[in-house]
Protein backbone atom coordinates (compact mmCIF):
# COMPACT_ATOMS: atom_id res chain seq x y z
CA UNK A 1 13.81 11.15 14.00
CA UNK A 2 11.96 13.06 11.12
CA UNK A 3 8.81 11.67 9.96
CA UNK A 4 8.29 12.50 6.00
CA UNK A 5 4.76 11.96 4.13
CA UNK A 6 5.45 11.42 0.35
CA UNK A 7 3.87 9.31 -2.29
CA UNK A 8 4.55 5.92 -3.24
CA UNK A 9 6.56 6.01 -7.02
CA UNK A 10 4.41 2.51 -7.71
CA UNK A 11 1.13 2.42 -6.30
CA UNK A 12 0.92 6.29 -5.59
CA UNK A 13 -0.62 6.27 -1.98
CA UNK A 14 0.66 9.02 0.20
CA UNK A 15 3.14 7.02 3.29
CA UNK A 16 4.94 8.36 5.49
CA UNK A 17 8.62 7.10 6.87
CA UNK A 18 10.80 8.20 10.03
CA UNK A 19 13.97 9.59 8.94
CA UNK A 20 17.54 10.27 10.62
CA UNK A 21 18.39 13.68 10.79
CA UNK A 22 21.26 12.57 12.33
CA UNK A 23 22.74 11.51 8.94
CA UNK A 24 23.25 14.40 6.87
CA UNK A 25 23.57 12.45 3.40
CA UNK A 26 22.10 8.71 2.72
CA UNK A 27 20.76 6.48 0.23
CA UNK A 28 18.85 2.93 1.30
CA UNK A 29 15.83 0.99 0.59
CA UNK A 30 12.39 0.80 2.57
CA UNK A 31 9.71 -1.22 1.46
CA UNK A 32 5.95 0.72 1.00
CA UNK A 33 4.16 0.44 3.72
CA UNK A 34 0.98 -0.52 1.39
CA UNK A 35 2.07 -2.04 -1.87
CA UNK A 36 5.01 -3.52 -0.41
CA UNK A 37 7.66 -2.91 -3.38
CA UNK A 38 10.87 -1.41 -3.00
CA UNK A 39 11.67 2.26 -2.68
CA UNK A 40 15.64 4.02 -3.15
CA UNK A 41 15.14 6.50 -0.68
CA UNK A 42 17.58 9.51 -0.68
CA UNK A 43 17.36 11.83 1.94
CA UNK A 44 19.15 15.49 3.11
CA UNK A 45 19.57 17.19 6.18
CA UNK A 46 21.10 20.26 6.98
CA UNK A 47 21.00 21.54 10.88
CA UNK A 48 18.70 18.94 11.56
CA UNK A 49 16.03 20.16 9.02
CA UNK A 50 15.13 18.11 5.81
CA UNK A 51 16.60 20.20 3.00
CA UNK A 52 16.83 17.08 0.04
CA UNK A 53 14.41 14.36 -0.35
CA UNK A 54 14.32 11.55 -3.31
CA UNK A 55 11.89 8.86 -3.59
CA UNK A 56 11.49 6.83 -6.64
CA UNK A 57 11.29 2.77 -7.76
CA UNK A 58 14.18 0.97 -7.99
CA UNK A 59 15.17 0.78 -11.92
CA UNK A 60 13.97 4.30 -12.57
C-alpha cells in the first residue's frame, strides 16, 4: 500500500488515501475523509512507485 496526501477538489483540505501499487492502472471513487463528497480517483504505478495521480469531483 501507498499512502498519497493530496487536496480535496471540493472543500480543499489536504487528505491523504492508501493506494495499491499493486494495480498499475485504475479509476474508482473514495469519499473525502472530511467533507464527505465523492472523489474519481485515478491513480499510476510503475515498478511499484506512483508515477500518475488524478483527483478531481465527480462532474468535472
Amino acid at each position: 500500500m501507498y499512502e498519497h496526501f493530496f487536496q480535496c477538489p471540493y472543500c480543499w483540505e489536504h487528505i491523504s488515501m492508501l493506494l495499491d501499487a499493486s494495480v498499475t492502472s485504475q479509476t474508482y471513487i473514495e469519499d473525502c475523509e472530511v467533507c464527505c463528497n465523492p472523489i474519481e480517483v485515478s491513480p499510476g504505478f510503475q515498478d511499484n512507485q506512483l508515477v500518475a495521480f488524478e483527483a478531481k469531483a465527480i462532474g468535472q
